[in-house]
C-alpha atoms as a PDB file:
ATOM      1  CA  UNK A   1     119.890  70.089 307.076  1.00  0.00           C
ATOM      2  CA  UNK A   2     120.493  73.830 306.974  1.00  0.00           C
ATOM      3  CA  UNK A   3     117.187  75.168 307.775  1.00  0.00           C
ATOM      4  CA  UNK A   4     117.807  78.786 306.730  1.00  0.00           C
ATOM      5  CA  UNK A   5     118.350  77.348 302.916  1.00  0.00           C
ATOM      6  CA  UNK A   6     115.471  75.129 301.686  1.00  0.00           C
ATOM      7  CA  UNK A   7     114.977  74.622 297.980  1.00  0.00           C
ATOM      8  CA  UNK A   8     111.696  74.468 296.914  1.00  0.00           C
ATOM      9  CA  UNK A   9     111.229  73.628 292.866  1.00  0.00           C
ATOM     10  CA  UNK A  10     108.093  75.417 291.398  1.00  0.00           C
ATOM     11  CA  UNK A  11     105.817  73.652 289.070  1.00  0.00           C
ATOM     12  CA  UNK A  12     106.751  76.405 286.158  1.00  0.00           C
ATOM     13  CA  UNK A  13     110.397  75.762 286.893  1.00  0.00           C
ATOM     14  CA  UNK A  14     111.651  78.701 289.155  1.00  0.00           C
ATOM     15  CA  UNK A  15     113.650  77.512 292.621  1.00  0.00           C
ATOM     16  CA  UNK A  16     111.841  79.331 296.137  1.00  0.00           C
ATOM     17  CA  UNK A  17     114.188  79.421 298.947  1.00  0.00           C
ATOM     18  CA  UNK A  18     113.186  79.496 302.449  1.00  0.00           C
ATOM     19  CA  UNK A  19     113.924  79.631 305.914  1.00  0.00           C
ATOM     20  CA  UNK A  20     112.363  77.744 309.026  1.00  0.00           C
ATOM     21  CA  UNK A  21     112.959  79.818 313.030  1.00  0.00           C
ATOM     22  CA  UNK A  22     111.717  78.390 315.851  1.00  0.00           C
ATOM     23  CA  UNK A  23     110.545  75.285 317.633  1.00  0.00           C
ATOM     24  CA  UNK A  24     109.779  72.501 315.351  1.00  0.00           C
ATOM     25  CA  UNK A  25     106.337  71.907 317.473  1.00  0.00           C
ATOM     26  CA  UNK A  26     105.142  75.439 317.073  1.00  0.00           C
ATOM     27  CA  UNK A  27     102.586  77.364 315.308  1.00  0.00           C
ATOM     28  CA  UNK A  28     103.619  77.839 311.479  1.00  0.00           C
ATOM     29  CA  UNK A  29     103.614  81.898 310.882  1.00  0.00           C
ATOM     30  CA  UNK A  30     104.310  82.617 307.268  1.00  0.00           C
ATOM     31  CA  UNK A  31     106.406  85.810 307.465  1.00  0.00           C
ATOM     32  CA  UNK A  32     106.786  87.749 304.601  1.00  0.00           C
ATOM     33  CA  UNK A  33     110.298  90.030 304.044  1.00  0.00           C
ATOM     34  CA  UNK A  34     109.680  93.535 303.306  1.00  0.00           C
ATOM     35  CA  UNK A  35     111.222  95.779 300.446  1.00  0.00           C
ATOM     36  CA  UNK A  36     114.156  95.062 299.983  1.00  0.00           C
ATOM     37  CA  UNK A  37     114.552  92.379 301.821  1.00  0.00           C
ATOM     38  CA  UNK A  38     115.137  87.978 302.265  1.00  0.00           C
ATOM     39  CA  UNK A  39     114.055  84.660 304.442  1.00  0.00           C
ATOM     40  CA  UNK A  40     116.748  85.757 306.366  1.00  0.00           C
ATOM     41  CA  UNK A  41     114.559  88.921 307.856  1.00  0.00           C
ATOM     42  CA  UNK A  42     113.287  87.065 310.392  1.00  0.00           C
ATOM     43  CA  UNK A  43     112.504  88.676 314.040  1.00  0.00           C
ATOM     44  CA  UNK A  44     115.075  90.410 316.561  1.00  0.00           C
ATOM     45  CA  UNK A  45     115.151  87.991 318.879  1.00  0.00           C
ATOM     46  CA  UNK A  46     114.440  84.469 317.997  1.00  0.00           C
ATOM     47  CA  UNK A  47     113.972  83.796 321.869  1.00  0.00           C
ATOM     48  CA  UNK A  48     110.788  85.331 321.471  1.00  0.00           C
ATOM     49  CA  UNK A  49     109.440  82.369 318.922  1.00  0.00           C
ATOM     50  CA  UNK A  50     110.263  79.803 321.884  1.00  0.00           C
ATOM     51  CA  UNK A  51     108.834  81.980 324.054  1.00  0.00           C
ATOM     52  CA  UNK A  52     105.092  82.447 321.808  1.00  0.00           C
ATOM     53  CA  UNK A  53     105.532  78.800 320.497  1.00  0.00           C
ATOM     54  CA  UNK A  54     105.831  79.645 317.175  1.00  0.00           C
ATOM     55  CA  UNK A  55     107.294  78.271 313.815  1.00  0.00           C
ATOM     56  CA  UNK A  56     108.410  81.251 311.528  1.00  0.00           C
ATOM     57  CA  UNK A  57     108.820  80.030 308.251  1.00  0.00           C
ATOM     58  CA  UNK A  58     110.453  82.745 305.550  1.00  0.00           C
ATOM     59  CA  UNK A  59     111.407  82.878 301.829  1.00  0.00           C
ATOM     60  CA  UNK A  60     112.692  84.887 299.730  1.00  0.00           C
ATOM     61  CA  UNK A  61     110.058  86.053 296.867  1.00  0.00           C
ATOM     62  CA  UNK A  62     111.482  86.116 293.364  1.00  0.00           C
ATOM     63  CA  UNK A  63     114.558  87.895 292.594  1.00  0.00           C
ATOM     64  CA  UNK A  64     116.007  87.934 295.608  1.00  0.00           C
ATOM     65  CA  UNK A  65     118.438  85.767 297.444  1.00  0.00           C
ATOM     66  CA  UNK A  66     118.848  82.479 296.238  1.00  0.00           C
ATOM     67  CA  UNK A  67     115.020  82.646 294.697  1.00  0.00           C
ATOM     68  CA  UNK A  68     114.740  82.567 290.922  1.00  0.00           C
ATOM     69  CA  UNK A  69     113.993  86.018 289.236  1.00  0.00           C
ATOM     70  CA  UNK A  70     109.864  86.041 287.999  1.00  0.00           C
ATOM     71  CA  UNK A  71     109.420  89.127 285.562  1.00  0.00           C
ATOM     72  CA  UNK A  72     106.221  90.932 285.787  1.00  0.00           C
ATOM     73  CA  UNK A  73     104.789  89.579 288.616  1.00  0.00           C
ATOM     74  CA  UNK A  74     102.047  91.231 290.656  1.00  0.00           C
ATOM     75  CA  UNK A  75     101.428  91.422 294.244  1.00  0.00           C
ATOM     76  CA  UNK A  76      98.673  88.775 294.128  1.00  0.00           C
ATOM     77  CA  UNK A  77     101.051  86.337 292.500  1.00  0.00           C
ATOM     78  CA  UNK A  78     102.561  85.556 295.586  1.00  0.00           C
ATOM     79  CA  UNK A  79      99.966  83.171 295.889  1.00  0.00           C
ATOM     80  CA  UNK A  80     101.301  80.640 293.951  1.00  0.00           C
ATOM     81  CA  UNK A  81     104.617  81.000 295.008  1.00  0.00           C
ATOM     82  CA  UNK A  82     103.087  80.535 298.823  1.00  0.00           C
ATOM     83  CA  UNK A  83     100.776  77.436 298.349  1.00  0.00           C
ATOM     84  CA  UNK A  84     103.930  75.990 296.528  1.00  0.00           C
ATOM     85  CA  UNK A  85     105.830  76.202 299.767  1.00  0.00           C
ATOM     86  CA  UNK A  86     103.232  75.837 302.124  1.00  0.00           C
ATOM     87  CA  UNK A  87     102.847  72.219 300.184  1.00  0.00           C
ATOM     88  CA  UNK A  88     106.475  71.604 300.473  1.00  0.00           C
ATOM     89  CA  UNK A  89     106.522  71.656 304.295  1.00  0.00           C
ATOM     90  CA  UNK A  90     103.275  70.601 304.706  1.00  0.00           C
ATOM     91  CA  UNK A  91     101.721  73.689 306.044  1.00  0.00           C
ATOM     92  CA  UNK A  92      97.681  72.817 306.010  1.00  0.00           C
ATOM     93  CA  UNK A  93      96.751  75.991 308.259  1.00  0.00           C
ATOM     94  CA  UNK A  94      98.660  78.829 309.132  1.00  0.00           C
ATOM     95  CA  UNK A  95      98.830  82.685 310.201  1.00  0.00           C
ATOM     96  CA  UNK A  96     100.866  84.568 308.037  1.00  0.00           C
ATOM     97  CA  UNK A  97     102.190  88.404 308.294  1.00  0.00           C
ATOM     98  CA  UNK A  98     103.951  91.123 306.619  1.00  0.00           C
ATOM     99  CA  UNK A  99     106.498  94.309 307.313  1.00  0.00           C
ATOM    100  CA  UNK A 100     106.513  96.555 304.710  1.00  0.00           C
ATOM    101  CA  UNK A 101     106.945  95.393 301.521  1.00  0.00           C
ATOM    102  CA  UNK A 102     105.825  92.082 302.786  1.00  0.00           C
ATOM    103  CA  UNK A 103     102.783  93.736 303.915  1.00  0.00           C
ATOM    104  CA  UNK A 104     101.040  93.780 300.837  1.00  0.00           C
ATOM    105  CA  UNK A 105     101.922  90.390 300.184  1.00  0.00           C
ATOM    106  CA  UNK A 106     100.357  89.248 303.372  1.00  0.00           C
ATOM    107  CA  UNK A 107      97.204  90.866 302.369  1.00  0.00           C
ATOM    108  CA  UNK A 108      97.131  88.681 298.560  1.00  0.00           C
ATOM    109  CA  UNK A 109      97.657  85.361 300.850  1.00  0.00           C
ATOM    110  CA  UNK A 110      94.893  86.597 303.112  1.00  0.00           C
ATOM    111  CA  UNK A 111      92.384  87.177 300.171  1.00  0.00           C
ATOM    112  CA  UNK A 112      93.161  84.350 297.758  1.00  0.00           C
ATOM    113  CA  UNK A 113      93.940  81.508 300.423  1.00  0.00           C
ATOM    114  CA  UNK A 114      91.505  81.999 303.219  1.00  0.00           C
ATOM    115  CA  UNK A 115      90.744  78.134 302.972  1.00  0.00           C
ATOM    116  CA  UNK A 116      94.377  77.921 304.718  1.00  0.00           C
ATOM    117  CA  UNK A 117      94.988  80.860 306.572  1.00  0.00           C
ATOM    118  CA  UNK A 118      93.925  81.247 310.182  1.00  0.00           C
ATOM    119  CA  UNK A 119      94.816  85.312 310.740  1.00  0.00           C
ATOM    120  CA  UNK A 120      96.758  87.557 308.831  1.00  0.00           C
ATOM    121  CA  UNK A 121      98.814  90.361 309.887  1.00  0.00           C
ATOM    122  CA  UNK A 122     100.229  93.833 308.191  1.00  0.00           C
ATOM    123  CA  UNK A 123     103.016  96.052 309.719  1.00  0.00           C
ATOM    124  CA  UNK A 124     103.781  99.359 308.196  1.00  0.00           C
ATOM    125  CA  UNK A 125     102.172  98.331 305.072  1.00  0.00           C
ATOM    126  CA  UNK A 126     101.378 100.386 302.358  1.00  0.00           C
ATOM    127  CA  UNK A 127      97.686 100.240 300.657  1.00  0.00           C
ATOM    128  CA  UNK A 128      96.985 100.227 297.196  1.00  0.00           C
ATOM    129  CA  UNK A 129      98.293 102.912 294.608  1.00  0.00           C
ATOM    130  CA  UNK A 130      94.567 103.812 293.545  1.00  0.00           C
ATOM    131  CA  UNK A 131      93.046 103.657 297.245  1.00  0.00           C
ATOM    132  CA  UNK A 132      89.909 105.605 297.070  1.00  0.00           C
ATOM    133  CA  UNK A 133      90.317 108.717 298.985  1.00  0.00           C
ATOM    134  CA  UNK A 134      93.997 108.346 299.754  1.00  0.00           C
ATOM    135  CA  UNK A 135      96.566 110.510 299.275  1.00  0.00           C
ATOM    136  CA  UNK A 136      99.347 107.720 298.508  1.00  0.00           C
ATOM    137  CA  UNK A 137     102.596 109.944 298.752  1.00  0.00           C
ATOM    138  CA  UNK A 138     100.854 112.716 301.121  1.00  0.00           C
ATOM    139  CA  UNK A 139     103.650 112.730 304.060  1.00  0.00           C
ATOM    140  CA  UNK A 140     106.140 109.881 302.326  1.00  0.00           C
ATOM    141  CA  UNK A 141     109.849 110.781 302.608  1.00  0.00           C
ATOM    142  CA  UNK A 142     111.361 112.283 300.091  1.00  0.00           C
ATOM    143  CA  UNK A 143     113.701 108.764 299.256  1.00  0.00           C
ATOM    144  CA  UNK A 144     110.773 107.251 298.743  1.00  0.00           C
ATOM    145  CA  UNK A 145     108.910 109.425 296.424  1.00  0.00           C
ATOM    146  CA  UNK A 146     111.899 109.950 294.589  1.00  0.00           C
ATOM    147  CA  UNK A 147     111.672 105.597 294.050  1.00  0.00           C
ATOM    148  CA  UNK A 148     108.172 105.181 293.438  1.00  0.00           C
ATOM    149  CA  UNK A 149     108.340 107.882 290.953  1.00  0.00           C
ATOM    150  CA  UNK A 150     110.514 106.127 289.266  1.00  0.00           C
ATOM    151  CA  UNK A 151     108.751 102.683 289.152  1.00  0.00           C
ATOM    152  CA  UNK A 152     105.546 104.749 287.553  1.00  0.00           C
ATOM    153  CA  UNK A 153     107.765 105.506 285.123  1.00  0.00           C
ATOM    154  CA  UNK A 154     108.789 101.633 284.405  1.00  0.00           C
ATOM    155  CA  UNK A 155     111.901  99.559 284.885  1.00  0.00           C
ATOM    156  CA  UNK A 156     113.842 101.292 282.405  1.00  0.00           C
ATOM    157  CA  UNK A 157     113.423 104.029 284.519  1.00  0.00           C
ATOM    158  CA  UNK A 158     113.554 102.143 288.296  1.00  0.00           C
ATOM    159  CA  UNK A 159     116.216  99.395 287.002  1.00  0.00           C
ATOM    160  CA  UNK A 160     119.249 101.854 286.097  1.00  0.00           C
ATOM    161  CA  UNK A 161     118.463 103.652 290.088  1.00  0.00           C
ATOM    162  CA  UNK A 162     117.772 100.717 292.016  1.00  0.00           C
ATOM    163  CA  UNK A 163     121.153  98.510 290.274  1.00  0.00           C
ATOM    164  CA  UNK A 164     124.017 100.811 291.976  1.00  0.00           C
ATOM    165  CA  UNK A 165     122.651 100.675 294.950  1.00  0.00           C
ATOM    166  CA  UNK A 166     122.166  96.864 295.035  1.00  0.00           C
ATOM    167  CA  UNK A 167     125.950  97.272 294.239  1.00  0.00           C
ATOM    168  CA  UNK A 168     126.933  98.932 297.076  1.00  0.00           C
ATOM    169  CA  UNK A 169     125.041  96.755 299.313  1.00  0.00           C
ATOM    170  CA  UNK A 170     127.495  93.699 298.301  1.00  0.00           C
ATOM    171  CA  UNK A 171     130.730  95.874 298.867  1.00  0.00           C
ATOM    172  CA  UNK A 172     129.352  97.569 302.281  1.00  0.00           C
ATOM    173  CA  UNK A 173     126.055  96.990 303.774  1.00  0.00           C
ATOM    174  CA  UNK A 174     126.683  99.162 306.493  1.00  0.00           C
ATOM    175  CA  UNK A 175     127.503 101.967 304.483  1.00  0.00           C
ATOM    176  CA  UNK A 176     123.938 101.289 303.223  1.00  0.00           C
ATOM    177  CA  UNK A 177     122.197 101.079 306.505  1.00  0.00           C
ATOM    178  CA  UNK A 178     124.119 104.418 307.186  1.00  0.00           C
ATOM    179  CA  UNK A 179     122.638 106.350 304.108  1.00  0.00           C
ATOM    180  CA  UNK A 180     119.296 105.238 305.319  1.00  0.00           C
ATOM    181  CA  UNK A 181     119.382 106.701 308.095  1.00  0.00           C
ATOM    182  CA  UNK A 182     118.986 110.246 306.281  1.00  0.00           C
ATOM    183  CA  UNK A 183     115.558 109.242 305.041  1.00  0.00           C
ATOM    184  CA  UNK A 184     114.188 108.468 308.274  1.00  0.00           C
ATOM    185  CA  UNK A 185     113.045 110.266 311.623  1.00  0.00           C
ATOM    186  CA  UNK A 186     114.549 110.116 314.552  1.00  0.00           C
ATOM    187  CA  UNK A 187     112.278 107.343 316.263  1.00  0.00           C
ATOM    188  CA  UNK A 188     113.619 105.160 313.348  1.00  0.00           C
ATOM    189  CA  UNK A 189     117.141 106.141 313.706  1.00  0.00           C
ATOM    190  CA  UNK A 190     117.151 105.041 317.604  1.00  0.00           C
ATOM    191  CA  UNK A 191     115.557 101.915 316.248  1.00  0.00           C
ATOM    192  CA  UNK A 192     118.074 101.019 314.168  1.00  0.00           C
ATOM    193  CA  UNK A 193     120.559 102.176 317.349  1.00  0.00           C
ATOM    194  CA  UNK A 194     119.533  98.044 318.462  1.00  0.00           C
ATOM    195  CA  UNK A 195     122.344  96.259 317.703  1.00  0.00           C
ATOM    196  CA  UNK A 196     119.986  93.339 317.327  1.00  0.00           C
ATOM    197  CA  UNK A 197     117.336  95.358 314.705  1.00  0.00           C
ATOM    198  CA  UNK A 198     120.443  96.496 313.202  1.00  0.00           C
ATOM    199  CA  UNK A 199     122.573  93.208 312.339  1.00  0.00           C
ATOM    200  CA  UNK A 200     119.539  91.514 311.251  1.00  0.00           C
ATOM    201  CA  UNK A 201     118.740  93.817 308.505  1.00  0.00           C
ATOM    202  CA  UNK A 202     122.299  93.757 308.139  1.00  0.00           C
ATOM    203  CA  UNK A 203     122.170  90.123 307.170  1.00  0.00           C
ATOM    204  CA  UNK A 204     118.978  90.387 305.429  1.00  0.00           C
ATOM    205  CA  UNK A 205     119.909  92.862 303.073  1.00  0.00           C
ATOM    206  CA  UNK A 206     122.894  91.547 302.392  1.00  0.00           C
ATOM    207  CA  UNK A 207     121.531  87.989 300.936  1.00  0.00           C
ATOM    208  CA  UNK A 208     118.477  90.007 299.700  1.00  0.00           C
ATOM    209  CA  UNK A 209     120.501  92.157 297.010  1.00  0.00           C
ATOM    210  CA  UNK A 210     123.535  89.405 296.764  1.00  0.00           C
ATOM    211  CA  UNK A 211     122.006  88.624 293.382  1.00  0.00           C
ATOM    212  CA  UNK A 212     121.168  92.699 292.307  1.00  0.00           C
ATOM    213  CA  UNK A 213     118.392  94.742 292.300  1.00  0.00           C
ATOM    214  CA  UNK A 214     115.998  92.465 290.278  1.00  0.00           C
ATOM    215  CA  UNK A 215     113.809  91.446 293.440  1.00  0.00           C
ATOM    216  CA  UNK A 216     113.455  95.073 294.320  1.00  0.00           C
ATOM    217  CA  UNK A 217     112.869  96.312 291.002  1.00  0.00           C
ATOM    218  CA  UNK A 218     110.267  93.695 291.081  1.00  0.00           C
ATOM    219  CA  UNK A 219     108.375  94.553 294.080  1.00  0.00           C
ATOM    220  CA  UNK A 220     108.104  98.061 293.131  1.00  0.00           C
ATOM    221  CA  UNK A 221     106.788  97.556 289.971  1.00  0.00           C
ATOM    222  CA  UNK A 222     104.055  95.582 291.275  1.00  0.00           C
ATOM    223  CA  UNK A 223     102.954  97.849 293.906  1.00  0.00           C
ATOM    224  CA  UNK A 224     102.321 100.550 290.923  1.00  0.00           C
ATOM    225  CA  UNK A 225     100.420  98.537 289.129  1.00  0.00           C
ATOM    226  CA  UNK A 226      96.933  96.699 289.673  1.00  0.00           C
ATOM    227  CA  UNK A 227      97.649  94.054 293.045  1.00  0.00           C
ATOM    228  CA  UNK A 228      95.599  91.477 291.362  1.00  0.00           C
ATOM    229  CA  UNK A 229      93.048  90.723 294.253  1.00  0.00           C
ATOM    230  CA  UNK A 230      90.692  93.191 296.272  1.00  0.00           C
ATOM    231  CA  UNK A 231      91.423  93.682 299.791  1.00  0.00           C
ATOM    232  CA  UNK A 232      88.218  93.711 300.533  1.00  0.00           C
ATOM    233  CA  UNK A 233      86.921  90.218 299.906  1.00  0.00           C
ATOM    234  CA  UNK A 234      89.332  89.456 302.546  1.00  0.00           C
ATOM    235  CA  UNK A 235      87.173  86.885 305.231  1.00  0.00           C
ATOM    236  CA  UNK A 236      89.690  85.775 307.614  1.00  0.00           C
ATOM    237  CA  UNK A 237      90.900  88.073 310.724  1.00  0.00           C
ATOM    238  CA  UNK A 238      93.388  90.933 309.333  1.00  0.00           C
ATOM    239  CA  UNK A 239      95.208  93.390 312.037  1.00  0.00           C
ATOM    240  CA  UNK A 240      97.250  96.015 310.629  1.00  0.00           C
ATOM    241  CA  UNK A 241     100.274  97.602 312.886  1.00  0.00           C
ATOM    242  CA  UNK A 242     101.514 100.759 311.957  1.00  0.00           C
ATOM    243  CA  UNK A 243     104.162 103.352 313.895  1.00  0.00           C
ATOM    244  CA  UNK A 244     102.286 107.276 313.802  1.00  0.00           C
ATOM    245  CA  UNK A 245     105.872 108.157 312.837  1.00  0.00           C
ATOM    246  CA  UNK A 246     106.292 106.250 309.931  1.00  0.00           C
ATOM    247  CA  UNK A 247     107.229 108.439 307.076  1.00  0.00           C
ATOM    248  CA  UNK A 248     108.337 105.457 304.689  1.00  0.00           C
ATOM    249  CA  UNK A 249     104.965 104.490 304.389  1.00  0.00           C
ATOM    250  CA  UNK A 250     102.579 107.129 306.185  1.00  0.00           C
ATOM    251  CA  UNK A 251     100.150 106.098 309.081  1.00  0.00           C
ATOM    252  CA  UNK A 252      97.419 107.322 306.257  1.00  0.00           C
ATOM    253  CA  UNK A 253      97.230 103.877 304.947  1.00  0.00           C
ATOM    254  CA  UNK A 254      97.222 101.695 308.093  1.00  0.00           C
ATOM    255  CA  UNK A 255      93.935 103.920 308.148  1.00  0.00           C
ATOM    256  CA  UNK A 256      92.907 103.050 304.446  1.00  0.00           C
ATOM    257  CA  UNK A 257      93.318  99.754 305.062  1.00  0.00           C
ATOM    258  CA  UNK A 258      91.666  99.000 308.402  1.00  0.00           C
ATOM    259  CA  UNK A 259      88.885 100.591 307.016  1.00  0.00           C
ATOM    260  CA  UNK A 260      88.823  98.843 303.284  1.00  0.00           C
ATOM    261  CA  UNK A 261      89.097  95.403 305.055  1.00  0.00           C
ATOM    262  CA  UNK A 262      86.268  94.206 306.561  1.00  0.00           C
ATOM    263  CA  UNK A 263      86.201  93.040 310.807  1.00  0.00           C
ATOM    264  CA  UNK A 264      89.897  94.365 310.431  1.00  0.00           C
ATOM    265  CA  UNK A 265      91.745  96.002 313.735  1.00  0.00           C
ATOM    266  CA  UNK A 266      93.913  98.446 313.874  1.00  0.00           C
ATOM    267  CA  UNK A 267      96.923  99.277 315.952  1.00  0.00           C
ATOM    268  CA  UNK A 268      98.681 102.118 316.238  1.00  0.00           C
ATOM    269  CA  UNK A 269     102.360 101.882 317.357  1.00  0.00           C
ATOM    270  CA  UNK A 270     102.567 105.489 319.479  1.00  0.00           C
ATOM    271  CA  UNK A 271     105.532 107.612 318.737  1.00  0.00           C
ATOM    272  CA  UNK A 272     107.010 104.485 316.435  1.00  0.00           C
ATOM    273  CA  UNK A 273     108.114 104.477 313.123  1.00  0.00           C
ATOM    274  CA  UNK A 274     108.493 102.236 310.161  1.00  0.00           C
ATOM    275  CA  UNK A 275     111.263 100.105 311.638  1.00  0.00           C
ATOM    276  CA  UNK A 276     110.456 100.391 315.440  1.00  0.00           C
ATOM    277  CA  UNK A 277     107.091  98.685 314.524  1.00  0.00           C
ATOM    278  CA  UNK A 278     109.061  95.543 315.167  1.00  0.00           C
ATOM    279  CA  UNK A 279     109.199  96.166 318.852  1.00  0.00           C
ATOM    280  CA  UNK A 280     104.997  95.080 318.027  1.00  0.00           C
ATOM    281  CA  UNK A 281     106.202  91.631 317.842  1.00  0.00           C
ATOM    282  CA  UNK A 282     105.275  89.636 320.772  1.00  0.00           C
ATOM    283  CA  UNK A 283     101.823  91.329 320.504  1.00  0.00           C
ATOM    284  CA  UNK A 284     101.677  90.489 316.891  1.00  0.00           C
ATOM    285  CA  UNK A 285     102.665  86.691 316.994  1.00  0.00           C
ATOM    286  CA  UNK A 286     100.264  86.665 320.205  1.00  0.00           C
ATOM    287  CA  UNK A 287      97.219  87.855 318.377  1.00  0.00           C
ATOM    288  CA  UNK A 288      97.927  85.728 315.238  1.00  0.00           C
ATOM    289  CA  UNK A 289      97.710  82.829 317.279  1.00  0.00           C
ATOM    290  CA  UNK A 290      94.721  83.909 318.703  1.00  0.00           C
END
């Protein structure tokens, strides 16, 4: 069996695909892709799942990869999607994180399914669009801006910028990667100087936007809009990781967010940025075990 493909059916009809890393005897960590991304954004270096005992399971949320499209979802949605799978492989109890896009995400699971989750953690994750008190696009690169701007303006308006560039990715991811790099600091840029960092998003991005933009398009959409839960009814243990470089998403929100979530703890990544977050990992996977 190919574990990087799994076919889970959805009880409305829709097709989840996911991804299983690790020892089979390990601790099941959900991990959720960021934006854009796929199950196949797992971690770096796998070694280090041996090496924390840990079973990374992935999927790709709807729209991207080999996962069937789901219009007008929210962020909180997920949760359906994610007790769906977590049935499928028999998942009773398990940690589950996020990296940027997926961040949010991680949050929703958090909130809605504390009866299964043990911890729950957030890298570079942004915070709600109507955070009280937060300037949302205070410090944000000017890629980004440019994007969300364009999803509070609707998919008519996000669909026709996001497509090309899902384009491109098929005929050159690297080309991709490369135009990236303009948008980001230099922390970031030396990140993605890691030949491992930089083949696995590689990979990830390549499967992620194989089908177009529509997962992307997607995910934006719902992070402009209402998430569908509160983050602050959240009762299990949250820790939020964020580089104090990270002009993507702004260190401002790893604040909001530590503070909006009750018991949460918050780590800041010195002199790291969105991407070089990742270097976080063996302290993340250690503190979601416990």
């Amino acid at each position: 069996m190919d574990e990087t493909a799994l076919p889970v059916p959805t009880p409305d009809g829709r097709l989840l695909t996911a991804a299983v890393f690790g020892p089979h005897d390990g601790h099941p960590v959900l991990w959720l892709h960021g934006t854009p991304g796929s199950r196949l954004l797992s971690v770096p270096d796998l070694g280090l799942l041996s090496r924390a005992g840990v079973r990374l399971v992935t999927y790709d949320r709807p729209g991207y990869g080999a996962s069937t499209r789901r219009p007008g979802r929210s962020v909180g949605d997920v949760v359906g999607d994610v007790r769906t799978l977590a049935d499928a492989l028999a998942l009773q109890r398990f940690a589950v994180a996020g990296w940027s896009g997926g961040g949010p995400h991680a949050l929703a699971v958090a909130a809605l399914m504390g009866d299964r989750v043990t911890r729950c953690a957030a890298l570079s994750s942004v915070a709600p669009l109507d955070a009280p008190g937060l300037d949302w696009f205070a410090g944000m690169s000017p890629g980004n801006v440019e994007e969300f701007d364009a999803a509070l303006s609707g998919e008519a308006t996000l669909e026709p910028m996001l497509a090309p560039v899902a384009t491109a990715v098929a005929d050159d991811v690297y080309a991709f990667i490369a135009a990236l790099r303009a948008d980001l600091p230099d922390v970031d840029r030396a990140a993605l100087d890691e030949p491992a960092i930089d083949t696995l998003l590689a990979t990830a991005l390549a499967e992620a936007l194989r089908p177009g933009a529509a997962g992307w398009v997607d995910d934006d959409l719902a992070f402009c809009r209402a998430w569908g839960f509160d983050v602050a009814t959240t009762r299990v243990p949250v820790g939020i990781w964020h580089g104090t470089e990270d002009t993507l998403v702004p260190v401002a929100h790893a604040g909001w967010l530590t503070q909006a979530i009750p018991g949460s703890q918050g780590h800041l990544a010195m002199g790291t940025g969105h991407i070089g977050v990742l270097d976080e990992l063996p302290d993340v996977l250690g503190w979601l075990l416990g």
